[in-house]
PDB file of N, CA and C in Angstrom:
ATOM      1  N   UNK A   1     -11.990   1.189   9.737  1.00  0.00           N
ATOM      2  CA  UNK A   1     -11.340   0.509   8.633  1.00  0.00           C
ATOM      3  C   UNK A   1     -10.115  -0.281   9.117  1.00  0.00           C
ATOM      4  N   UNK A   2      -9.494   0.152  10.359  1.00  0.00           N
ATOM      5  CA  UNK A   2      -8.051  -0.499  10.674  1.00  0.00           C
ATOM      6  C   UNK A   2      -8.822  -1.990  11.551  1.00  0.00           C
ATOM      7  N   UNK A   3     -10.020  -1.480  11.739  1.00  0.00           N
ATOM      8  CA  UNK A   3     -10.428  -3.290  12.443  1.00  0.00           C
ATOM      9  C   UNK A   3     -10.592  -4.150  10.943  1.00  0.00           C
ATOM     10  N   UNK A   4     -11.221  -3.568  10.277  1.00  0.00           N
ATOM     11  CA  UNK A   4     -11.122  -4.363   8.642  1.00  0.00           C
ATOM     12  C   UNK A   4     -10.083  -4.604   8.475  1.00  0.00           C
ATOM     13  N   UNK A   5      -9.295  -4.212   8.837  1.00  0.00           N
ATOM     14  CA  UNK A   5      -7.431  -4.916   7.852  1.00  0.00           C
ATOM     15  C   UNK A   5      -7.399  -5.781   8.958  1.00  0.00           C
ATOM     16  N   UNK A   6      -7.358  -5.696   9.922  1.00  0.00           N
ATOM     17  CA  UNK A   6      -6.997  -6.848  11.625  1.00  0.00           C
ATOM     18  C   UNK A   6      -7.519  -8.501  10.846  1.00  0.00           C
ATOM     19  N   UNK A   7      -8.904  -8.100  11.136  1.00  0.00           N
ATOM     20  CA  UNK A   7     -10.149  -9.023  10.264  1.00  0.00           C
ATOM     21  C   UNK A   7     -10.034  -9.956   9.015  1.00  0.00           C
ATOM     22  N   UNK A   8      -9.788  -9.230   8.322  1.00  0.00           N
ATOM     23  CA  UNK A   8      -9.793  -9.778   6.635  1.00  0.00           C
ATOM     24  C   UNK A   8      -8.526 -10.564   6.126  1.00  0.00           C
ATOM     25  N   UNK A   9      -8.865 -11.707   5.367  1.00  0.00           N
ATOM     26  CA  UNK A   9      -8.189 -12.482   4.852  1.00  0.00           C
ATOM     27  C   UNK A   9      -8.079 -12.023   3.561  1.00  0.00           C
ATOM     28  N   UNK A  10      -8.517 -10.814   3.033  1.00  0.00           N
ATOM     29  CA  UNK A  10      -8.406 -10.842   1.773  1.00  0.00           C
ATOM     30  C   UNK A  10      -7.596  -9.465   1.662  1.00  0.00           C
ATOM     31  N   UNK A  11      -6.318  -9.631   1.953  1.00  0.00           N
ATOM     32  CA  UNK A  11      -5.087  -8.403   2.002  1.00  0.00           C
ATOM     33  C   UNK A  11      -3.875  -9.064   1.578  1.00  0.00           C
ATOM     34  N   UNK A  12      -3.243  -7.762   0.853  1.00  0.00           N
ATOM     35  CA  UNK A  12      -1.772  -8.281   0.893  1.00  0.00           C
ATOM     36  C   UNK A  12      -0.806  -7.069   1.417  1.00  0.00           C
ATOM     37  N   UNK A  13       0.217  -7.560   1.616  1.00  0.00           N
ATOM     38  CA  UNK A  13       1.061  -6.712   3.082  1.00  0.00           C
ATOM     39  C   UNK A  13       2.500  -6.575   1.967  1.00  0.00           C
ATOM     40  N   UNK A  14       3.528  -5.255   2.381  1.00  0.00           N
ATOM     41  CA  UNK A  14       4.412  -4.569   1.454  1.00  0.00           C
ATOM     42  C   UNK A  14       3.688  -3.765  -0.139  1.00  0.00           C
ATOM     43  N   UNK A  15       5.147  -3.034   0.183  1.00  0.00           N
ATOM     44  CA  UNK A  15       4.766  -2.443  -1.075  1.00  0.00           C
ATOM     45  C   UNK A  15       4.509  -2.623  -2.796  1.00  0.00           C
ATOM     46  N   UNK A  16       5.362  -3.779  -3.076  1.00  0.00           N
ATOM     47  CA  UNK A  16       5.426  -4.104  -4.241  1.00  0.00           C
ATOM     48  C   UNK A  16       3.858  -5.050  -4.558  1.00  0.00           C
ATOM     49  N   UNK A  17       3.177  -5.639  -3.439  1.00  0.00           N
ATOM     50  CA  UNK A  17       2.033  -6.440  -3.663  1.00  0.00           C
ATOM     51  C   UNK A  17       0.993  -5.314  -3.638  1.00  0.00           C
ATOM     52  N   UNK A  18       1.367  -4.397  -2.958  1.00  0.00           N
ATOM     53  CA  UNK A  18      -0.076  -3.214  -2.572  1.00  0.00           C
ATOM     54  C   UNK A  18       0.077  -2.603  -4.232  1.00  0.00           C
ATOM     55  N   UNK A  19       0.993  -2.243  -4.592  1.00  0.00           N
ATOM     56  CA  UNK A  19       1.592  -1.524  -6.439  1.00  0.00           C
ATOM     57  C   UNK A  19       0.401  -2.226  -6.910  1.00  0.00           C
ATOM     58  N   UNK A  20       0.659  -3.731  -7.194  1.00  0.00           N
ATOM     59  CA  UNK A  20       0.360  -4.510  -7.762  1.00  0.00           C
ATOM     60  C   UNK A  20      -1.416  -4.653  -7.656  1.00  0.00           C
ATOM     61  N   UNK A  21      -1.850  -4.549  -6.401  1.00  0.00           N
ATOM     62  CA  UNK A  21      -3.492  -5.130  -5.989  1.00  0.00           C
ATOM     63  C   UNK A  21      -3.493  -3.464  -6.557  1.00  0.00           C
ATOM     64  N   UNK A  22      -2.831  -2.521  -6.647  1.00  0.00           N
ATOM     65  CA  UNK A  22      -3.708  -0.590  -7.367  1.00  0.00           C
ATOM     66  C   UNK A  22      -3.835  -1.044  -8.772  1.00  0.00           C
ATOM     67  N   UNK A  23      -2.514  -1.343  -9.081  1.00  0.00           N
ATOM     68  CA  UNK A  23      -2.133  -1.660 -10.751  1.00  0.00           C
ATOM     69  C   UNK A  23      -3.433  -2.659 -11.370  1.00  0.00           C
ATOM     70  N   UNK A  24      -4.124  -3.827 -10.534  1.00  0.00           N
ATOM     71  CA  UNK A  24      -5.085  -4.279 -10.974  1.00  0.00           C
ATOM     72  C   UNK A  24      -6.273  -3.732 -10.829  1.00  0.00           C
ATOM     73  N   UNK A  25      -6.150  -2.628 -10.234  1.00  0.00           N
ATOM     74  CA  UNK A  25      -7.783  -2.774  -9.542  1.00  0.00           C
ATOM     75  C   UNK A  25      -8.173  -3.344  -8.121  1.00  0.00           C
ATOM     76  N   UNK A  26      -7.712  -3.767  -7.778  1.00  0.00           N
ATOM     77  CA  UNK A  26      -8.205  -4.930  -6.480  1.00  0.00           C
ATOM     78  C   UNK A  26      -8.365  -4.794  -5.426  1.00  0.00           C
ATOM     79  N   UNK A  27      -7.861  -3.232  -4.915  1.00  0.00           N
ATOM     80  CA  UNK A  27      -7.510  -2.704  -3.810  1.00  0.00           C
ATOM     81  C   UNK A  27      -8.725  -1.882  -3.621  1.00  0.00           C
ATOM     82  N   UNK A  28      -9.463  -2.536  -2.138  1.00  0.00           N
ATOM     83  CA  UNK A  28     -10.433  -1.403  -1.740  1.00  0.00           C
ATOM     84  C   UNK A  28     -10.039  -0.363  -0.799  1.00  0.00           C
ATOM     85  N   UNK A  29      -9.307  -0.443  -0.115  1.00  0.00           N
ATOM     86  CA  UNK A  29      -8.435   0.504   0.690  1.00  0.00           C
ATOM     87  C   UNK A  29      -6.719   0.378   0.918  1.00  0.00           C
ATOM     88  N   UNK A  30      -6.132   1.257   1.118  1.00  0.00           N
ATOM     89  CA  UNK A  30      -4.653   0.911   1.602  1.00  0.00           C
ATOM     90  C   UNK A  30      -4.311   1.723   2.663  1.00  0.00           C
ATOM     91  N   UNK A  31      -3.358   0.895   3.265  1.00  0.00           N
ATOM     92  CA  UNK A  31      -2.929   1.633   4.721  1.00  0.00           C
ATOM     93  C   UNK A  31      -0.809   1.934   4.988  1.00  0.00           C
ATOM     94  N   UNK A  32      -0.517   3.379   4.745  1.00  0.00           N
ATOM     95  CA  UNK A  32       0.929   3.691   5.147  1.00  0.00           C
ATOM     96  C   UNK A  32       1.002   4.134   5.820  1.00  0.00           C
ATOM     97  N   UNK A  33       2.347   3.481   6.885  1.00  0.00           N
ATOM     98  CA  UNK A  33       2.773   3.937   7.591  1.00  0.00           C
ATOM     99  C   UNK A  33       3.024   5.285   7.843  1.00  0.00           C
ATOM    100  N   UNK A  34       3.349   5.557   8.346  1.00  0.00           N
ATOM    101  CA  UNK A  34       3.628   7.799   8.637  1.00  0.00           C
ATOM    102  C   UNK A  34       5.197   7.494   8.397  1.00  0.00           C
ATOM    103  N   UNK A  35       6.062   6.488   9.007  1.00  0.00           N
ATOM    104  CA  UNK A  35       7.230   6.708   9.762  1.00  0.00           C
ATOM    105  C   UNK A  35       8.044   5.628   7.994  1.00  0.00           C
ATOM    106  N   UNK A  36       7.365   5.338   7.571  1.00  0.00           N
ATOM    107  CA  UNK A  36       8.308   5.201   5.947  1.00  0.00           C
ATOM    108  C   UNK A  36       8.691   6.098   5.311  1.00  0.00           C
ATOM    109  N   UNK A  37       9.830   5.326   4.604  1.00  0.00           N
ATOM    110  CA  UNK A  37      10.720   6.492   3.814  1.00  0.00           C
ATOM    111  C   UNK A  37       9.138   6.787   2.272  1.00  0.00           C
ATOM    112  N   UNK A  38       9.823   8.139   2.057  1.00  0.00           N
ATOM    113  CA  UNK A  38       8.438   8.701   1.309  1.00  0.00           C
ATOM    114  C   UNK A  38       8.932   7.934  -0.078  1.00  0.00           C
ATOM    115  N   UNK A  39       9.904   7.419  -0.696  1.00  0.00           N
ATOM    116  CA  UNK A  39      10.509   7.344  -1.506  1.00  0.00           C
ATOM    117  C   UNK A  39       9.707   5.308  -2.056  1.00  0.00           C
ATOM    118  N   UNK A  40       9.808   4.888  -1.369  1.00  0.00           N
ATOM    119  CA  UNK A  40       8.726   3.819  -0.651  1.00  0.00           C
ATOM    120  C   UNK A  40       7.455   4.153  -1.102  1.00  0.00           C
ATOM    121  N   UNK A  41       7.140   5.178   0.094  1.00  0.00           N
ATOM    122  CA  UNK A  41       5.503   5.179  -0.034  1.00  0.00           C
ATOM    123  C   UNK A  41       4.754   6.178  -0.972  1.00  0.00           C
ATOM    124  N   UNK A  42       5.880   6.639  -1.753  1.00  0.00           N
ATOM    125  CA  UNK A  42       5.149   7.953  -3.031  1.00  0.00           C
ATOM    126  C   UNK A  42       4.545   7.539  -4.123  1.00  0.00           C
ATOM    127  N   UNK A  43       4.899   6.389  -4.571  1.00  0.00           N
ATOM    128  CA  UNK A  43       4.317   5.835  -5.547  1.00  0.00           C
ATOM    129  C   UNK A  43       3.341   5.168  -5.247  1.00  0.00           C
ATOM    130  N   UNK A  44       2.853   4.672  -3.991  1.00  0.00           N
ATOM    131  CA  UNK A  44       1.502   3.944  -3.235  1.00  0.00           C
ATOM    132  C   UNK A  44       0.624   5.115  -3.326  1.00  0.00           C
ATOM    133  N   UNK A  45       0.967   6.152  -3.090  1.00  0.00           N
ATOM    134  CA  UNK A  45       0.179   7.091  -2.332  1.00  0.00           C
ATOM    135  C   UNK A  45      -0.769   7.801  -3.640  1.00  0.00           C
ATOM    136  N   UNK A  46       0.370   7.728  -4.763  1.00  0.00           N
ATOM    137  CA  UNK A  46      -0.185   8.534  -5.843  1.00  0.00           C
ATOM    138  C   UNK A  46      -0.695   8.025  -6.591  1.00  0.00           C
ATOM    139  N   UNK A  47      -0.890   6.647  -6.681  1.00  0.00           N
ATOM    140  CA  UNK A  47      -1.637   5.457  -7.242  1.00  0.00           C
ATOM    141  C   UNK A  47      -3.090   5.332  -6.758  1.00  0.00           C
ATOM    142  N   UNK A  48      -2.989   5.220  -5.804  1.00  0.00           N
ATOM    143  CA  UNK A  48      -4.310   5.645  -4.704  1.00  0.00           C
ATOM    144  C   UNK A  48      -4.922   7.138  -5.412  1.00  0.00           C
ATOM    145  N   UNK A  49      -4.225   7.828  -5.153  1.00  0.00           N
ATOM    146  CA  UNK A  49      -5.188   9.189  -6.332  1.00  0.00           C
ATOM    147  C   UNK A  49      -5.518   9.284  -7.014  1.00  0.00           C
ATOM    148  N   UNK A  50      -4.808   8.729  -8.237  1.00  0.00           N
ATOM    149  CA  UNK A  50      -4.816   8.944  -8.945  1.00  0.00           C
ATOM    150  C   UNK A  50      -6.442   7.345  -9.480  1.00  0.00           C
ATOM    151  N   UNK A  51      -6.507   6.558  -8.793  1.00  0.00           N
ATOM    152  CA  UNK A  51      -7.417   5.374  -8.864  1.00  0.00           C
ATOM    153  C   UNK A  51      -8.772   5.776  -7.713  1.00  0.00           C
ATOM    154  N   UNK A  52      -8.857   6.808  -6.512  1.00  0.00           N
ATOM    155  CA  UNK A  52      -9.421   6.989  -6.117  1.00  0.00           C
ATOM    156  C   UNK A  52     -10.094   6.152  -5.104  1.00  0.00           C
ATOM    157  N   UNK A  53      -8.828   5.465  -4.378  1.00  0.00           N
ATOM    158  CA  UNK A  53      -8.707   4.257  -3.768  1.00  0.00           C
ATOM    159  C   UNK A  53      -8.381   5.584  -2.344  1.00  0.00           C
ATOM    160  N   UNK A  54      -9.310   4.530  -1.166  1.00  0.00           N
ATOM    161  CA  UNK A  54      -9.433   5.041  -0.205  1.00  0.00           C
ATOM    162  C   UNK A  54      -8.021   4.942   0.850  1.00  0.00           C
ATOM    163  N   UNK A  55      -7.139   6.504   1.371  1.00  0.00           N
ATOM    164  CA  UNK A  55      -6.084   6.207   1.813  1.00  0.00           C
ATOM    165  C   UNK A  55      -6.205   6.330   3.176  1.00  0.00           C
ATOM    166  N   UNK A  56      -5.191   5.361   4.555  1.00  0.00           N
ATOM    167  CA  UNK A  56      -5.157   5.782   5.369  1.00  0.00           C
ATOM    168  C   UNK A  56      -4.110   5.391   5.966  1.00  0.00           C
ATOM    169  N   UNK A  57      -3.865   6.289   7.116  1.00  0.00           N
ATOM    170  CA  UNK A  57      -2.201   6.291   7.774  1.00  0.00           C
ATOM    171  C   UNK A  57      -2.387   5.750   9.308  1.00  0.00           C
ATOM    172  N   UNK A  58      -1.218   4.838   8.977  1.00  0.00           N
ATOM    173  CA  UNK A  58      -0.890   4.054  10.780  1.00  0.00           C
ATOM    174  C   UNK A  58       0.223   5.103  11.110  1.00  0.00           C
ATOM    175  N   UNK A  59       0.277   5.187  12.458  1.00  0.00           N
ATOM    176  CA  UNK A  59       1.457   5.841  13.022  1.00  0.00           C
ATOM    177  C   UNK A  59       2.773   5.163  12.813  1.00  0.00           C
ATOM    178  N   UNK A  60       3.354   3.961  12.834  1.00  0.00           N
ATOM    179  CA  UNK A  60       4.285   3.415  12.477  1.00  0.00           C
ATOM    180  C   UNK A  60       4.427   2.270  11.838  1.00  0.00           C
ATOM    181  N   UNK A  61       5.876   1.612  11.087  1.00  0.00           N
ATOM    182  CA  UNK A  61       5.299   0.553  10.099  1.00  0.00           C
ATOM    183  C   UNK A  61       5.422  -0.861  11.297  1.00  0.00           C
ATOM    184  N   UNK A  62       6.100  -0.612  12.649  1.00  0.00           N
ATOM    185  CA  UNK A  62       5.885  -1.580  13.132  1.00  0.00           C
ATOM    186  C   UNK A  62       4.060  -2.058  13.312  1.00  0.00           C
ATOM    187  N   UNK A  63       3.659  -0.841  13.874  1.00  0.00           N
ATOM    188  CA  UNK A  63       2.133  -0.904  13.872  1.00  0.00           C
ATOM    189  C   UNK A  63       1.365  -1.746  12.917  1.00  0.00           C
ATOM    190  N   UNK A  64       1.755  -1.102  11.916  1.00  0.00           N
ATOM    191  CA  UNK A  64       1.205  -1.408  10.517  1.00  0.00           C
ATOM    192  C   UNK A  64       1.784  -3.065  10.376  1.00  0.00           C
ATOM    193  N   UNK A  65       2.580  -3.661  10.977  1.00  0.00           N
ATOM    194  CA  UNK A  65       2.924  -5.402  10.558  1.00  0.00           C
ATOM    195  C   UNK A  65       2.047  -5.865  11.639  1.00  0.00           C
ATOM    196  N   UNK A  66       1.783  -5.561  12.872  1.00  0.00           N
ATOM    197  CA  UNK A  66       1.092  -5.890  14.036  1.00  0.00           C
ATOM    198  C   UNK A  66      -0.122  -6.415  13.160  1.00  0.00           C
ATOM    199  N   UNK A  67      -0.928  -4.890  12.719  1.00  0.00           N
ATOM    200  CA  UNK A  67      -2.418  -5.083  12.378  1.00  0.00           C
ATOM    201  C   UNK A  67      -2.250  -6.017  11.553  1.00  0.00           C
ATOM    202  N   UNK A  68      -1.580  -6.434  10.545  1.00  0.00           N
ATOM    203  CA  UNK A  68      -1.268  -7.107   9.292  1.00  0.00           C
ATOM    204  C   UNK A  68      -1.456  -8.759   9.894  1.00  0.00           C
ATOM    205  N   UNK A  69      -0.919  -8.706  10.791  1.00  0.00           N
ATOM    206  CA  UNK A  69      -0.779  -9.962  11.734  1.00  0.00           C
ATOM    207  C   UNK A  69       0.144 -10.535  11.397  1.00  0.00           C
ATOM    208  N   UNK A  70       1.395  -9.877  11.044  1.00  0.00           N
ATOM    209  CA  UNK A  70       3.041 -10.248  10.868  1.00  0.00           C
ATOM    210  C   UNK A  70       4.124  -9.776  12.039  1.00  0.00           C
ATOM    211  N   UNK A  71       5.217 -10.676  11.865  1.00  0.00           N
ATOM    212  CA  UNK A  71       5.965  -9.930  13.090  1.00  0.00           C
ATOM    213  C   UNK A  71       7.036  -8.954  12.692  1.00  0.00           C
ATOM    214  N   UNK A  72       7.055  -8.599  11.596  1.00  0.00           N
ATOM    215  CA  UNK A  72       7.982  -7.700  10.804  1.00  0.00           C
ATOM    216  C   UNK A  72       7.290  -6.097  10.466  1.00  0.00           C
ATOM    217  N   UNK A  73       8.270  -5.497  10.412  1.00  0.00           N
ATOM    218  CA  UNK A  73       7.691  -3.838  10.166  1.00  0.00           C
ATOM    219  C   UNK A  73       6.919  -3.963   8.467  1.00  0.00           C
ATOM    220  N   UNK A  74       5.852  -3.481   8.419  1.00  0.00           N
ATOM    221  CA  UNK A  74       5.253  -2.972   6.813  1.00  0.00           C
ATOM    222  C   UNK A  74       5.394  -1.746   6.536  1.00  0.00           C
ATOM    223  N   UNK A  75       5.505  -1.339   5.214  1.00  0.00           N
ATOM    224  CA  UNK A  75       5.464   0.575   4.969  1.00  0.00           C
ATOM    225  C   UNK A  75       4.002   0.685   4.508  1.00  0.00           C
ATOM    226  N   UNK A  76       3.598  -0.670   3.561  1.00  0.00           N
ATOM    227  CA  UNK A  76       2.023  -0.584   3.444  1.00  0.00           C
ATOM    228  C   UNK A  76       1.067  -1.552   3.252  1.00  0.00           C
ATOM    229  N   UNK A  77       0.031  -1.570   3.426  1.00  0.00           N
ATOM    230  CA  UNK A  77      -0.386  -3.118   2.980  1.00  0.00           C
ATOM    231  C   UNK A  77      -2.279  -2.464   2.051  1.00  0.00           C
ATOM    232  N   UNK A  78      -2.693  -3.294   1.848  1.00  0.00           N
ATOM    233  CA  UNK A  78      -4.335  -2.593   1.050  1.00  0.00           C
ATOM    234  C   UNK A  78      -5.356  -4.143   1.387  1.00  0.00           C
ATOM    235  N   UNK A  79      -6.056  -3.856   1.687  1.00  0.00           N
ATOM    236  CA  UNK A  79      -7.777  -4.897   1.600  1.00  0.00           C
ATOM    237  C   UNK A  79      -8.073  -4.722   0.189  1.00  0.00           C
ATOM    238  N   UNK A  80      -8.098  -5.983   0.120  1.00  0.00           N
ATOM    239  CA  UNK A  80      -8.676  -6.262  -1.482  1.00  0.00           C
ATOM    240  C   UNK A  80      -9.972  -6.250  -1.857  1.00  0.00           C
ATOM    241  N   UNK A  81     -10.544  -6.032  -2.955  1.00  0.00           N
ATOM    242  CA  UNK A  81     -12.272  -6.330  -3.092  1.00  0.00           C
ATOM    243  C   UNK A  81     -12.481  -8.110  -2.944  1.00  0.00           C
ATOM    244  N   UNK A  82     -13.486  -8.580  -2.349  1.00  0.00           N
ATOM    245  CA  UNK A  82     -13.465  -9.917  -2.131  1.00  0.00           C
ATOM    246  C   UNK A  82     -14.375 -10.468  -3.602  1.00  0.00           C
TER     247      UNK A  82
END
C-alpha cells in the first residue's frame, strides 16, 4: 500500500485535508506517522474507525512527506477513491 501512496495522483497530504477526504467519504486508505503528536493524529485515527477506512503507520513524518513526494514533514496523508 505505501508503493500506492508513492504512485497515485489521487491523494491529499496533512491533516486537515485527510479530516476532510474521511468526513466525505473519499478516503480509501490513510497513512500516520508513528513520531506525531497524538493530539494531531487522534482524530485521523478515530475517524478511520469509526468509517472503517484502512489504517497504516510510517515510521516518521519526515518519511511520510518523502513518500508523499513533498519536501516537508507530514503527520498524515490518505489515497482517495479515484
Amino acid at each position: 500500500m505505501i508503493e500506492q501512496l508513492k504512485e497515485t495522483r489521487h491523494k491529499v497530504v496533512g491533516t486537515k485535508q485527510t479530516l476532510k477526504a474521511l468526513e466525505k467519504g473519499e478516503a480509501l486508505a490513510v497513512f500516520v506517522a508513528k513520531d506525531a503528536d497524538a493530539k494531531v493524529t487522534g482524530p485521523v485515527i478515530a475517524l478511520c474507525e469509526a468509517r472503517g477506512v484502512e489504517l497504516h503507520y510510517v515510521e516518521s513524518m519526515l518519511e511520510l512527506g518523502k513518500l508523499c513526494g513533498i519536501k516537508v514533514k507530514a503527520a498524515t496523508a490518505a489515497i482517495l477513491k479515484s
